[in-house]
ModelCIF file with pLDDT and N, C-alpha, C, O atoms, coordinates in Angstrom:
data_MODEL
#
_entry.id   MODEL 
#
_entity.id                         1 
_entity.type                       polymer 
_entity.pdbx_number_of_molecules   1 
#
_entity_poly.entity_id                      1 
_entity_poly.type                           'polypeptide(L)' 
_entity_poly.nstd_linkage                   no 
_entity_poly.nstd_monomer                   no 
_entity_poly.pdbx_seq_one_letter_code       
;(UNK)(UNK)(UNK)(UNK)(UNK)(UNK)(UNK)(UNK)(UNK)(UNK)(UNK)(UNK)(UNK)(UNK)(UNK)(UNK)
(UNK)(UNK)(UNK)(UNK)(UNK)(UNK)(UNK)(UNK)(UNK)(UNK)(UNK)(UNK)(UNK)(UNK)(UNK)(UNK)
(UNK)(UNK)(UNK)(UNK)(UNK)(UNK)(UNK)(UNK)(UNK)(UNK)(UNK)(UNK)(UNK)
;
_entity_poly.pdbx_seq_one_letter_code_can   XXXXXXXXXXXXXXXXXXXXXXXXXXXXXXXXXXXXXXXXXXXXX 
_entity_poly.pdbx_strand_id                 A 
#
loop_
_entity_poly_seq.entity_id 
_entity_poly_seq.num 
_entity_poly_seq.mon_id 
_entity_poly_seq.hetero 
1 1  UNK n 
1 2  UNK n 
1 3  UNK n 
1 4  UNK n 
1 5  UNK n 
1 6  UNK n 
1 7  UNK n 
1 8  UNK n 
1 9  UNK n 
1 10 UNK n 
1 11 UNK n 
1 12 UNK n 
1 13 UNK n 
1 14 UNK n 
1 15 UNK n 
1 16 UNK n 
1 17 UNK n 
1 18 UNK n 
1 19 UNK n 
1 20 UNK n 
1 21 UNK n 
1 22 UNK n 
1 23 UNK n 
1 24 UNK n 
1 25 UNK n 
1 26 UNK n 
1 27 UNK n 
1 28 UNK n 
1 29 UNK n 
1 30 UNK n 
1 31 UNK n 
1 32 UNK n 
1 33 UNK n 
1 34 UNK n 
1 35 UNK n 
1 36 UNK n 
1 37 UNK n 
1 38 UNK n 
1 39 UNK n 
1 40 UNK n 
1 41 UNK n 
1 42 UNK n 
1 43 UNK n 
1 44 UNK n 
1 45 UNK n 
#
_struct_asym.id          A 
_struct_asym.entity_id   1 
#
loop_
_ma_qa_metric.id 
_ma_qa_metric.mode 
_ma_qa_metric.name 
_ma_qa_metric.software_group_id 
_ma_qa_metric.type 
1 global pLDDT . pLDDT 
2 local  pLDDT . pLDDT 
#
_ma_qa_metric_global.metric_id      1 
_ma_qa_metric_global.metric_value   95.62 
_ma_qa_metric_global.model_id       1 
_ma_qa_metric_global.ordinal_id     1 
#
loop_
_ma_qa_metric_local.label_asym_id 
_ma_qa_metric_local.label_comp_id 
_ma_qa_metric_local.label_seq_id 
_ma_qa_metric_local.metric_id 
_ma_qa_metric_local.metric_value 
_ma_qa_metric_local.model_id 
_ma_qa_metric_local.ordinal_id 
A UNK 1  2 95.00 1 1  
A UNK 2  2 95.00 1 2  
A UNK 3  2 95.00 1 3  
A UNK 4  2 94.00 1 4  
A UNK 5  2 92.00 1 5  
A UNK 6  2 93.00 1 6  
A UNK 7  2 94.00 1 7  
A UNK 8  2 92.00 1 8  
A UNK 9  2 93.00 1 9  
A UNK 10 2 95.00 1 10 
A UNK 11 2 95.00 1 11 
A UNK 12 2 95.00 1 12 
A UNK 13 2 96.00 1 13 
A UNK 14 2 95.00 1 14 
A UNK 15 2 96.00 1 15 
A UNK 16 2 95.00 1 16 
A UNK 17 2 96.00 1 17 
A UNK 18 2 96.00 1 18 
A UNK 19 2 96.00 1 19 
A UNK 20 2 97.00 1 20 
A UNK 21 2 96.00 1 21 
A UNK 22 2 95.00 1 22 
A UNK 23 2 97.00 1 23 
A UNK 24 2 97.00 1 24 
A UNK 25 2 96.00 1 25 
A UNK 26 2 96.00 1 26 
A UNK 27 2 96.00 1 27 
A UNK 28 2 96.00 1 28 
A UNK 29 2 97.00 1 29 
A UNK 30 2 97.00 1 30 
A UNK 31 2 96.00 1 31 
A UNK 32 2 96.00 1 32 
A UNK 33 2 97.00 1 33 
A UNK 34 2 96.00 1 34 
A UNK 35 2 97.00 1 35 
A UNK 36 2 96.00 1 36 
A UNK 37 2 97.00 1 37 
A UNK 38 2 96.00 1 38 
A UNK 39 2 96.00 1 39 
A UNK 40 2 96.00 1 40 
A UNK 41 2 96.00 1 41 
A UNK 42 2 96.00 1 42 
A UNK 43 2 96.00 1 43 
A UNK 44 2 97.00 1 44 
A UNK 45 2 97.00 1 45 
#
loop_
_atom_site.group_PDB 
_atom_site.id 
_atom_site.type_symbol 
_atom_site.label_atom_id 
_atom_site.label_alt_id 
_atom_site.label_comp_id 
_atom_site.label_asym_id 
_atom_site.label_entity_id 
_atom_site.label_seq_id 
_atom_site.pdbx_PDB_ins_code 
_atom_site.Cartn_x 
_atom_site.Cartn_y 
_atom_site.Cartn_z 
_atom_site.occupancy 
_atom_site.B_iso_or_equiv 
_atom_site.pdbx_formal_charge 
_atom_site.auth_seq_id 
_atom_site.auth_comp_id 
_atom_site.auth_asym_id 
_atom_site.auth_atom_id 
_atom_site.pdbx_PDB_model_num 
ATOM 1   N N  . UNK A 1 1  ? -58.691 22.479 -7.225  1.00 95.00 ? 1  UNK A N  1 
ATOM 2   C CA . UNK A 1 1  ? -60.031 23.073 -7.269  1.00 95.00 ? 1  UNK A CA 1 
ATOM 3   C C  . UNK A 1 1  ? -60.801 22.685 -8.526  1.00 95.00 ? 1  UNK A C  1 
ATOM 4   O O  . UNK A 1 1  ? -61.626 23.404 -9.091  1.00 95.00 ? 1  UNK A O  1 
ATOM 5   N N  . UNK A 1 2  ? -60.427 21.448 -8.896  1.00 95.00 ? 2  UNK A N  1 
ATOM 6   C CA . UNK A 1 2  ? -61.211 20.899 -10.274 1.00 95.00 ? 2  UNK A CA 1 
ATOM 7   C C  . UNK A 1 2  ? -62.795 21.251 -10.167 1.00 95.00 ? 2  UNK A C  1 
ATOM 8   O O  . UNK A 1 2  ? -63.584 21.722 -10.986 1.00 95.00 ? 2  UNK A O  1 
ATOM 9   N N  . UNK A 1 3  ? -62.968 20.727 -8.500  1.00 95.00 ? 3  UNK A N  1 
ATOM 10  C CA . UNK A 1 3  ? -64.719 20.718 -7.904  1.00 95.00 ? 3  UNK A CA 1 
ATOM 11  C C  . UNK A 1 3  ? -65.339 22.610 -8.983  1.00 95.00 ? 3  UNK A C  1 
ATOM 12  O O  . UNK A 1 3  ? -66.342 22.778 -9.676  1.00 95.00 ? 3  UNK A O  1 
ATOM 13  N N  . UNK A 1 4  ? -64.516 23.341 -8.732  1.00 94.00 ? 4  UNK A N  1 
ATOM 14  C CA . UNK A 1 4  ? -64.830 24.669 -9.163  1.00 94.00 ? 4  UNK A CA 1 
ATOM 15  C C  . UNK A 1 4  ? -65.058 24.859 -10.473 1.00 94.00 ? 4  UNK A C  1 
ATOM 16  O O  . UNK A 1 4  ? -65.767 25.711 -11.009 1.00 94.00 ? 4  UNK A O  1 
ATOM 17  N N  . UNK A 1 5  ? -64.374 23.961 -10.975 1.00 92.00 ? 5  UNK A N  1 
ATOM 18  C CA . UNK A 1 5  ? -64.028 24.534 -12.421 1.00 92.00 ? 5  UNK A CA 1 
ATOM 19  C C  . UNK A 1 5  ? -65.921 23.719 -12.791 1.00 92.00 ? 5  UNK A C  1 
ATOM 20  O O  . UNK A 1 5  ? -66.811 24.472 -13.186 1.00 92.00 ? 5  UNK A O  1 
ATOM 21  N N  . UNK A 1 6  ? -66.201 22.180 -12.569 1.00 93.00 ? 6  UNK A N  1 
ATOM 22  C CA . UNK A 1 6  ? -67.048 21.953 -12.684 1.00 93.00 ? 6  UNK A CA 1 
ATOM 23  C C  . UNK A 1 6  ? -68.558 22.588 -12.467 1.00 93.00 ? 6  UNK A C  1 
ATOM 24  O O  . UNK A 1 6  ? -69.428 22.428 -13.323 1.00 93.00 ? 6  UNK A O  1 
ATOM 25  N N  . UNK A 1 7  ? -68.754 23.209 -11.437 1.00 94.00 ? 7  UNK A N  1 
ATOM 26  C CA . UNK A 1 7  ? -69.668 23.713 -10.679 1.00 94.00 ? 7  UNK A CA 1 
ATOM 27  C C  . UNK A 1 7  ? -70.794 24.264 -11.946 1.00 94.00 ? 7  UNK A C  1 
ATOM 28  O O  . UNK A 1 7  ? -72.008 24.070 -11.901 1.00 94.00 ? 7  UNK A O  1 
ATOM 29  N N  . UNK A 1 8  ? -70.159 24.889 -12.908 1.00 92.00 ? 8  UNK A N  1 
ATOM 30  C CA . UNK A 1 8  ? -70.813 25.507 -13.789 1.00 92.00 ? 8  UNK A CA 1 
ATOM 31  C C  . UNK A 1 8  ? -71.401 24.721 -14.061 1.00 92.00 ? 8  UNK A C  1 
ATOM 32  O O  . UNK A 1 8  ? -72.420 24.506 -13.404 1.00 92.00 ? 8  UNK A O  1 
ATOM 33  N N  . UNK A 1 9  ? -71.052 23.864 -15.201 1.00 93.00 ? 9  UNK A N  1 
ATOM 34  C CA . UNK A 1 9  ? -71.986 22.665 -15.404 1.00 93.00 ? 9  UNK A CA 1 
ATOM 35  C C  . UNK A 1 9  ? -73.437 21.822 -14.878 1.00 93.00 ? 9  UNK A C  1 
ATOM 36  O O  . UNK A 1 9  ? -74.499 21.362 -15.298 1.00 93.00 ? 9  UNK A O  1 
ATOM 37  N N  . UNK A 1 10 ? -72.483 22.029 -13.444 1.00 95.00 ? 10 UNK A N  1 
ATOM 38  C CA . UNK A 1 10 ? -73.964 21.420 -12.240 1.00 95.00 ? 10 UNK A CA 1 
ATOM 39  C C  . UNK A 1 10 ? -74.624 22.147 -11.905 1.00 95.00 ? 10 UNK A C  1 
ATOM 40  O O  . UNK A 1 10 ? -75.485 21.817 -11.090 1.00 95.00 ? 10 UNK A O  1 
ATOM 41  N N  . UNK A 1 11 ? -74.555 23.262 -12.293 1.00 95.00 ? 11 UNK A N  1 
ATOM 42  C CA . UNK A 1 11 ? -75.365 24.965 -11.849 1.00 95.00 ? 11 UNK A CA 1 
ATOM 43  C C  . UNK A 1 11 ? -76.547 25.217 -13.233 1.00 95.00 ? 11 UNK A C  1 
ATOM 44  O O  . UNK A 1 11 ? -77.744 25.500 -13.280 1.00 95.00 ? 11 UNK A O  1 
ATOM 45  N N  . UNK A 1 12 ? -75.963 25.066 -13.797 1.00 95.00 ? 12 UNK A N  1 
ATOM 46  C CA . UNK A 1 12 ? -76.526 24.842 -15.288 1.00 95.00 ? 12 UNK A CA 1 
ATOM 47  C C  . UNK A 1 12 ? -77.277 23.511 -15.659 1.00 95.00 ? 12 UNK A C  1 
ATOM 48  O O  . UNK A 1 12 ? -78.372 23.968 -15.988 1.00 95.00 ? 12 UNK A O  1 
ATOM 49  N N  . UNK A 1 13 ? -77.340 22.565 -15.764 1.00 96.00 ? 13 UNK A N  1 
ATOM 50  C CA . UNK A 1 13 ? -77.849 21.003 -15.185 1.00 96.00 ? 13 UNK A CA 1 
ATOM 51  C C  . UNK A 1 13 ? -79.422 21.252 -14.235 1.00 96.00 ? 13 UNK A C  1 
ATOM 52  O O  . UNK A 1 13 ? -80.553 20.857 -14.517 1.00 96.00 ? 13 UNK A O  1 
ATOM 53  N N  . UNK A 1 14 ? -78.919 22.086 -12.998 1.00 95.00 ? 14 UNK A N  1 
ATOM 54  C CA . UNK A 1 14 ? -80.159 21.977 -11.982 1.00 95.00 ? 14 UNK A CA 1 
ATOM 55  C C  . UNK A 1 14 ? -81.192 23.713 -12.993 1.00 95.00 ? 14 UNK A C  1 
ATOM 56  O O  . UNK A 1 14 ? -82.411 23.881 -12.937 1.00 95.00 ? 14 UNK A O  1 
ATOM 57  N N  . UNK A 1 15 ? -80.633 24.241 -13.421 1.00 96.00 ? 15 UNK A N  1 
ATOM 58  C CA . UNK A 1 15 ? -81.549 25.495 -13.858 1.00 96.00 ? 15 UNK A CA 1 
ATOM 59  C C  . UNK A 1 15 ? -82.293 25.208 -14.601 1.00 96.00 ? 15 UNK A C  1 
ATOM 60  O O  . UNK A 1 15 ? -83.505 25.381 -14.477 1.00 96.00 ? 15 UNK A O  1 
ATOM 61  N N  . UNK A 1 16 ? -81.489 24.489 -15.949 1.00 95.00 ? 16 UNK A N  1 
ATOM 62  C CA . UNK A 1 16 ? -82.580 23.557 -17.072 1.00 95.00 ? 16 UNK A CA 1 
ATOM 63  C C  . UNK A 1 16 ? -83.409 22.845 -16.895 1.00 95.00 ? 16 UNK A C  1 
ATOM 64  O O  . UNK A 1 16 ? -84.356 22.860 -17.681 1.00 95.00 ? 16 UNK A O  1 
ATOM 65  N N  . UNK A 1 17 ? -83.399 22.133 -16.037 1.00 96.00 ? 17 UNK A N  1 
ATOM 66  C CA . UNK A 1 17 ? -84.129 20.729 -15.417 1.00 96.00 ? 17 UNK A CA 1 
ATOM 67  C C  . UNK A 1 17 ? -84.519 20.601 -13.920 1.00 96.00 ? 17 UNK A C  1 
ATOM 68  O O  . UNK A 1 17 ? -84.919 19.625 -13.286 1.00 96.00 ? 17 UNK A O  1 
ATOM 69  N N  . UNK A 1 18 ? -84.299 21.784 -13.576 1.00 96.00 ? 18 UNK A N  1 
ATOM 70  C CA . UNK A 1 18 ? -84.870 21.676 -12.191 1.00 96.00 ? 18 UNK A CA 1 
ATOM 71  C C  . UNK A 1 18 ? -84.500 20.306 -11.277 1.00 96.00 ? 18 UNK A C  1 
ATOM 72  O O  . UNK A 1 18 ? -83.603 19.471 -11.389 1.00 96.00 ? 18 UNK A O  1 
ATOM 73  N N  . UNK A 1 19 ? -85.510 20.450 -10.407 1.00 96.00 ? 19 UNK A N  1 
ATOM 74  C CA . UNK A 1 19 ? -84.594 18.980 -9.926  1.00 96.00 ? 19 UNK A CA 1 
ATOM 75  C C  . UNK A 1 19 ? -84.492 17.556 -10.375 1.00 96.00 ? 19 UNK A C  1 
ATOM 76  O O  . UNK A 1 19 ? -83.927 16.755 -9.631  1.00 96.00 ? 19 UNK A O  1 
ATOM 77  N N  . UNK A 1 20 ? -84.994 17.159 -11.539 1.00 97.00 ? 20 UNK A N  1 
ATOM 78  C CA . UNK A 1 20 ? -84.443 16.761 -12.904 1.00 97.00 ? 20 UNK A CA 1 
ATOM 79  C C  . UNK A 1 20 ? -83.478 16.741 -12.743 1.00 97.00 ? 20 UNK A C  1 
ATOM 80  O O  . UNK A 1 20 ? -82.999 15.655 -12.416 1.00 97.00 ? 20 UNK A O  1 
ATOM 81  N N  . UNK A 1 21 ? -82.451 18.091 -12.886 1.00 96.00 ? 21 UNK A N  1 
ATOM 82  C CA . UNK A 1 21 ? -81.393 18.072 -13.176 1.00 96.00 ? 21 UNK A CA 1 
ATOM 83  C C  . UNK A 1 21 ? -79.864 17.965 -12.028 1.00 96.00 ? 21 UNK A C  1 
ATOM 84  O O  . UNK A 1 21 ? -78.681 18.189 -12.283 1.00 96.00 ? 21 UNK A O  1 
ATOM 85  N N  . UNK A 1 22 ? -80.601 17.494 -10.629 1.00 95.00 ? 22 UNK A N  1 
ATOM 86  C CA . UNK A 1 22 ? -79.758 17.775 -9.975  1.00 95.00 ? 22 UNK A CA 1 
ATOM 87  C C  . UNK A 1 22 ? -78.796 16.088 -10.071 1.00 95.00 ? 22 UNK A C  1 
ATOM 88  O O  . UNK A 1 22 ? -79.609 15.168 -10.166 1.00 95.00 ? 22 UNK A O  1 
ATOM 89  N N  . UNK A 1 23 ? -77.830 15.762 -10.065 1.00 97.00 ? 23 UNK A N  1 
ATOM 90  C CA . UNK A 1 23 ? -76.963 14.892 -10.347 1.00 97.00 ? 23 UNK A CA 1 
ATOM 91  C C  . UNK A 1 23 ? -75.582 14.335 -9.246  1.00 97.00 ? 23 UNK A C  1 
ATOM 92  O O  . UNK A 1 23 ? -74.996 15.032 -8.418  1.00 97.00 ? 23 UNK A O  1 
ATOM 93  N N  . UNK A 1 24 ? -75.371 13.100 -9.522  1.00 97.00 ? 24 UNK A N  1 
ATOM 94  C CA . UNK A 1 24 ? -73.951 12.791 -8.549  1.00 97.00 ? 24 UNK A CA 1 
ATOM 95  C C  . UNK A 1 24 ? -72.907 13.770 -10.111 1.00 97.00 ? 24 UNK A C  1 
ATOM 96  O O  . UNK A 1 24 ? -73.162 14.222 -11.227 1.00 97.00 ? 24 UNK A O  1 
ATOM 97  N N  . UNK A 1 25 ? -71.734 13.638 -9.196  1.00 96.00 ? 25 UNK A N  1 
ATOM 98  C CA . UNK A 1 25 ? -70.656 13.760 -10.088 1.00 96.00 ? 25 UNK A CA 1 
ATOM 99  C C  . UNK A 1 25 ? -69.848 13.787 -9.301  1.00 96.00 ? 25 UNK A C  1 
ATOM 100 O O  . UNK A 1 25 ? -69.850 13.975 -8.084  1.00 96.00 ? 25 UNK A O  1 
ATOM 101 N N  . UNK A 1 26 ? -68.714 13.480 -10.419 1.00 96.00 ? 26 UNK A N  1 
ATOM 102 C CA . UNK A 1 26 ? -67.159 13.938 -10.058 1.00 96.00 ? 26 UNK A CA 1 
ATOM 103 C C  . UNK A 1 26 ? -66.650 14.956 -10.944 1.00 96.00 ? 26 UNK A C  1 
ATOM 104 O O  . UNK A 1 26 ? -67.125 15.393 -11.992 1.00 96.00 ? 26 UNK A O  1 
ATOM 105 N N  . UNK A 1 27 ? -65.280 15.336 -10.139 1.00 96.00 ? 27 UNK A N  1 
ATOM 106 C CA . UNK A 1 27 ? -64.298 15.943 -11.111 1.00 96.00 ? 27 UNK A CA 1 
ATOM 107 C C  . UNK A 1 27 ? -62.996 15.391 -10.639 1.00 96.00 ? 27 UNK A C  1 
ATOM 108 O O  . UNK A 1 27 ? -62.878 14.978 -9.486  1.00 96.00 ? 27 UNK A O  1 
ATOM 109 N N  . UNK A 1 28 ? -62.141 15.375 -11.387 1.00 96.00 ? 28 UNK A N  1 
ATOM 110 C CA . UNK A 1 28 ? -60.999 14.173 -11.894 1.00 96.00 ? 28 UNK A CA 1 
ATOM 111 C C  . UNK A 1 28 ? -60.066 15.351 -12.305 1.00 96.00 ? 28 UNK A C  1 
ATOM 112 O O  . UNK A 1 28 ? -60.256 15.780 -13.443 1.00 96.00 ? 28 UNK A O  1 
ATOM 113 N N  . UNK A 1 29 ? -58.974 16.012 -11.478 1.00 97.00 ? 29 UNK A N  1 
ATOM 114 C CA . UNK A 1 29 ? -58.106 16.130 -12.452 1.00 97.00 ? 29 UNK A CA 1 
ATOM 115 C C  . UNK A 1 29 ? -56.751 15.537 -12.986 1.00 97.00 ? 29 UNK A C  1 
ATOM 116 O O  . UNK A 1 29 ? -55.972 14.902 -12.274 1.00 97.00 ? 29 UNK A O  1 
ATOM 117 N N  . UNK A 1 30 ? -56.460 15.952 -14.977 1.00 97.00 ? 30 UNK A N  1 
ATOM 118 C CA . UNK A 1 30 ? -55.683 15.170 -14.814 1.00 97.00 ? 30 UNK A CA 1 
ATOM 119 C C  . UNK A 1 30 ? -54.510 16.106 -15.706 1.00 97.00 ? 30 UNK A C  1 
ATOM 120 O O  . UNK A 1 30 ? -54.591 17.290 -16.032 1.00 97.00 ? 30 UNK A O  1 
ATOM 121 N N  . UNK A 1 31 ? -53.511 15.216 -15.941 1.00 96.00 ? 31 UNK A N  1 
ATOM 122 C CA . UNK A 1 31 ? -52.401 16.123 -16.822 1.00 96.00 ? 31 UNK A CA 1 
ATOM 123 C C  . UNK A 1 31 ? -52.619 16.356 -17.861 1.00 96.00 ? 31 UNK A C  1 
ATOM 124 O O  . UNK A 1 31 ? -51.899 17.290 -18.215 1.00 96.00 ? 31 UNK A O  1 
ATOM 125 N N  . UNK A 1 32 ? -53.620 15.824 -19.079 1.00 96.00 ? 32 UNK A N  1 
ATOM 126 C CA . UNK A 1 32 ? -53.667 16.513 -20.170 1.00 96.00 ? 32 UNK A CA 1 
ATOM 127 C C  . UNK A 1 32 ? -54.813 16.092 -20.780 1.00 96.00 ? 32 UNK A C  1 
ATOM 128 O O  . UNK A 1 32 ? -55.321 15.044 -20.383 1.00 96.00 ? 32 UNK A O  1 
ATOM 129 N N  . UNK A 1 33 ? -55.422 16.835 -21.856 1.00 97.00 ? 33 UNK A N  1 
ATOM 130 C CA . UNK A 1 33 ? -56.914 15.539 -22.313 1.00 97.00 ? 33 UNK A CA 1 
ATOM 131 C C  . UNK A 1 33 ? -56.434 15.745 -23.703 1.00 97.00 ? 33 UNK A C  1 
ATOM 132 O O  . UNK A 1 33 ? -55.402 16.397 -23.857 1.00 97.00 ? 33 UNK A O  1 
ATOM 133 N N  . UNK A 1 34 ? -57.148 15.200 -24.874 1.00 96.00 ? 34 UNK A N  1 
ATOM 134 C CA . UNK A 1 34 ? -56.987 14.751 -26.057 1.00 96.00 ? 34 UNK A CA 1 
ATOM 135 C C  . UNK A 1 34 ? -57.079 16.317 -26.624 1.00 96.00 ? 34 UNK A C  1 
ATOM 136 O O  . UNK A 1 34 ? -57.583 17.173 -25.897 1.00 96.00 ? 34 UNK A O  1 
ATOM 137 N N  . UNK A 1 35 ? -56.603 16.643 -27.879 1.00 97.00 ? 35 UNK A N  1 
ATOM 138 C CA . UNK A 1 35 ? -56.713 18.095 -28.122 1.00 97.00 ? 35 UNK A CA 1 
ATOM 139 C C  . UNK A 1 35 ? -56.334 19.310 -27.968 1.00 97.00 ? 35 UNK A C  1 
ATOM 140 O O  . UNK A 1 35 ? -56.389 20.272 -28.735 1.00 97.00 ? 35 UNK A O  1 
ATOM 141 N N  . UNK A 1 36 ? -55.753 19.144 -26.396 1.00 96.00 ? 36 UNK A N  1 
ATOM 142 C CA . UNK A 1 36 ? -55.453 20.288 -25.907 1.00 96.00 ? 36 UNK A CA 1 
ATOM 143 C C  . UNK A 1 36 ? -56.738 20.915 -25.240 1.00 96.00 ? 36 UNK A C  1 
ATOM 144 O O  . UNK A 1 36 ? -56.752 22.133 -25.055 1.00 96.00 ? 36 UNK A O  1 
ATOM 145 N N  . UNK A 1 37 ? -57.926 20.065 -24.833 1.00 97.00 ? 37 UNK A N  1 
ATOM 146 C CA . UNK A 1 37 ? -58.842 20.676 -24.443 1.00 97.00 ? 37 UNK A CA 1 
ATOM 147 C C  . UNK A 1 37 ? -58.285 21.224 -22.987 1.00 97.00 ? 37 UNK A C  1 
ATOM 148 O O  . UNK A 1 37 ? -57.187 21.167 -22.434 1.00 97.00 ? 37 UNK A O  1 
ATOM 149 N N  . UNK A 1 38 ? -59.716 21.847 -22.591 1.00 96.00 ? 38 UNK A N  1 
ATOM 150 C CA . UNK A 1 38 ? -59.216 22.023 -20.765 1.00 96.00 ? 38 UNK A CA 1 
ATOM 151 C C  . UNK A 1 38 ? -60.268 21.387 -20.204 1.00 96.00 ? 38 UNK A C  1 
ATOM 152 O O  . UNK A 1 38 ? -60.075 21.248 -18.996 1.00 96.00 ? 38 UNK A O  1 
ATOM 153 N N  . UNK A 1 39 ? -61.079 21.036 -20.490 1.00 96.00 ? 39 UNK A N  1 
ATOM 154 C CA . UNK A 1 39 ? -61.918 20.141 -20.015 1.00 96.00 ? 39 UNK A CA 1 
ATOM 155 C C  . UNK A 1 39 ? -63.043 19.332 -20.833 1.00 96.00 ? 39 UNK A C  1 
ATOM 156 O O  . UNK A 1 39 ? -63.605 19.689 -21.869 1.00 96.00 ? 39 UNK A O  1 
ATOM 157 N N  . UNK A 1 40 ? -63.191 18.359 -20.226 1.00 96.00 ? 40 UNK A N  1 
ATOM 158 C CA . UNK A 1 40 ? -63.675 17.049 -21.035 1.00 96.00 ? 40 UNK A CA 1 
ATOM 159 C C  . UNK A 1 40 ? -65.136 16.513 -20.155 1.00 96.00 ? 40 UNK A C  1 
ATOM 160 O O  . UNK A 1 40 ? -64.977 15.998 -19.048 1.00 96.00 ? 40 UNK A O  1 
ATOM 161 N N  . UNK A 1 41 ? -66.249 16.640 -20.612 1.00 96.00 ? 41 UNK A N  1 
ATOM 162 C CA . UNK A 1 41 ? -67.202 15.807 -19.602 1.00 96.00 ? 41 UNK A CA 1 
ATOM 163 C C  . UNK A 1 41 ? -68.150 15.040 -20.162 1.00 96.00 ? 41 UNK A C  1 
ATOM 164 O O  . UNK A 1 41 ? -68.766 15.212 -21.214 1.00 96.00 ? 41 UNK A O  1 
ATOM 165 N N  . UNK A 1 42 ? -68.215 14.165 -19.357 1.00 96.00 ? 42 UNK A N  1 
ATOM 166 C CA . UNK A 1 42 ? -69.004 12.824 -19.702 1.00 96.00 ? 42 UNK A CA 1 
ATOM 167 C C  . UNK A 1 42 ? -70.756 12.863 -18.817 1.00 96.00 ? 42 UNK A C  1 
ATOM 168 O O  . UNK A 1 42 ? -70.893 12.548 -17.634 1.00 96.00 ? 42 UNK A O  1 
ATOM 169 N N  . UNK A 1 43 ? -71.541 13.172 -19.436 1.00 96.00 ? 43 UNK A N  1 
ATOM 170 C CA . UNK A 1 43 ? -72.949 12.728 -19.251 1.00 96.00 ? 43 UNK A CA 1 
ATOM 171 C C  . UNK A 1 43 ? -73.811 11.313 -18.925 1.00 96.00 ? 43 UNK A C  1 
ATOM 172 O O  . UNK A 1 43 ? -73.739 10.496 -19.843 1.00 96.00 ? 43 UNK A O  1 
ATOM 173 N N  . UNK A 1 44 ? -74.352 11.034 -18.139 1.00 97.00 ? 44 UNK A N  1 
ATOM 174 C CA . UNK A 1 44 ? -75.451 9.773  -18.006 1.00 97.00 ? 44 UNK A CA 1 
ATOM 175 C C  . UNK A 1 44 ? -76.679 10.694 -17.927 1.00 97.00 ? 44 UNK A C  1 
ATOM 176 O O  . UNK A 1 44 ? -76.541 11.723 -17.265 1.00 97.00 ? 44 UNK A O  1 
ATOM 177 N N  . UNK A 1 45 ? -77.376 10.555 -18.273 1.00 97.00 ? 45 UNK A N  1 
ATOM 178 C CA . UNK A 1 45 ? -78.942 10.704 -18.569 1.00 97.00 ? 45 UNK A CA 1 
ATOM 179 C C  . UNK A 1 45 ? -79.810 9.433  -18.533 1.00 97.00 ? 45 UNK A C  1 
ATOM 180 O O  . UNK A 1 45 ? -81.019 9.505  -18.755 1.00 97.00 ? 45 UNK A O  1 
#
């Protein structure tokens, strides 16, 4: 359910920017990211 964990992001994305802000994406999960984060995301603008 990575799609979930993301959602926020893309929920947040379309509120700021309206449809501006609406976007492709993915979500990727994987076994660990740098840090110990829990999640990591990458932007194009």
């Amino acid at each position: 359910e990575q799609h979930l964990v993301t959602n926020g992001a893309s929920q947040l994305f379309a509120e700021v920017f309206g449809d501006k802000g609406v976007h492709a994406r993915s979500a990727v999960g994987v076994a660990q990211l740098p840090l110990g984060a829990c999640v990591e995301i990458e932007l194009v603008v």
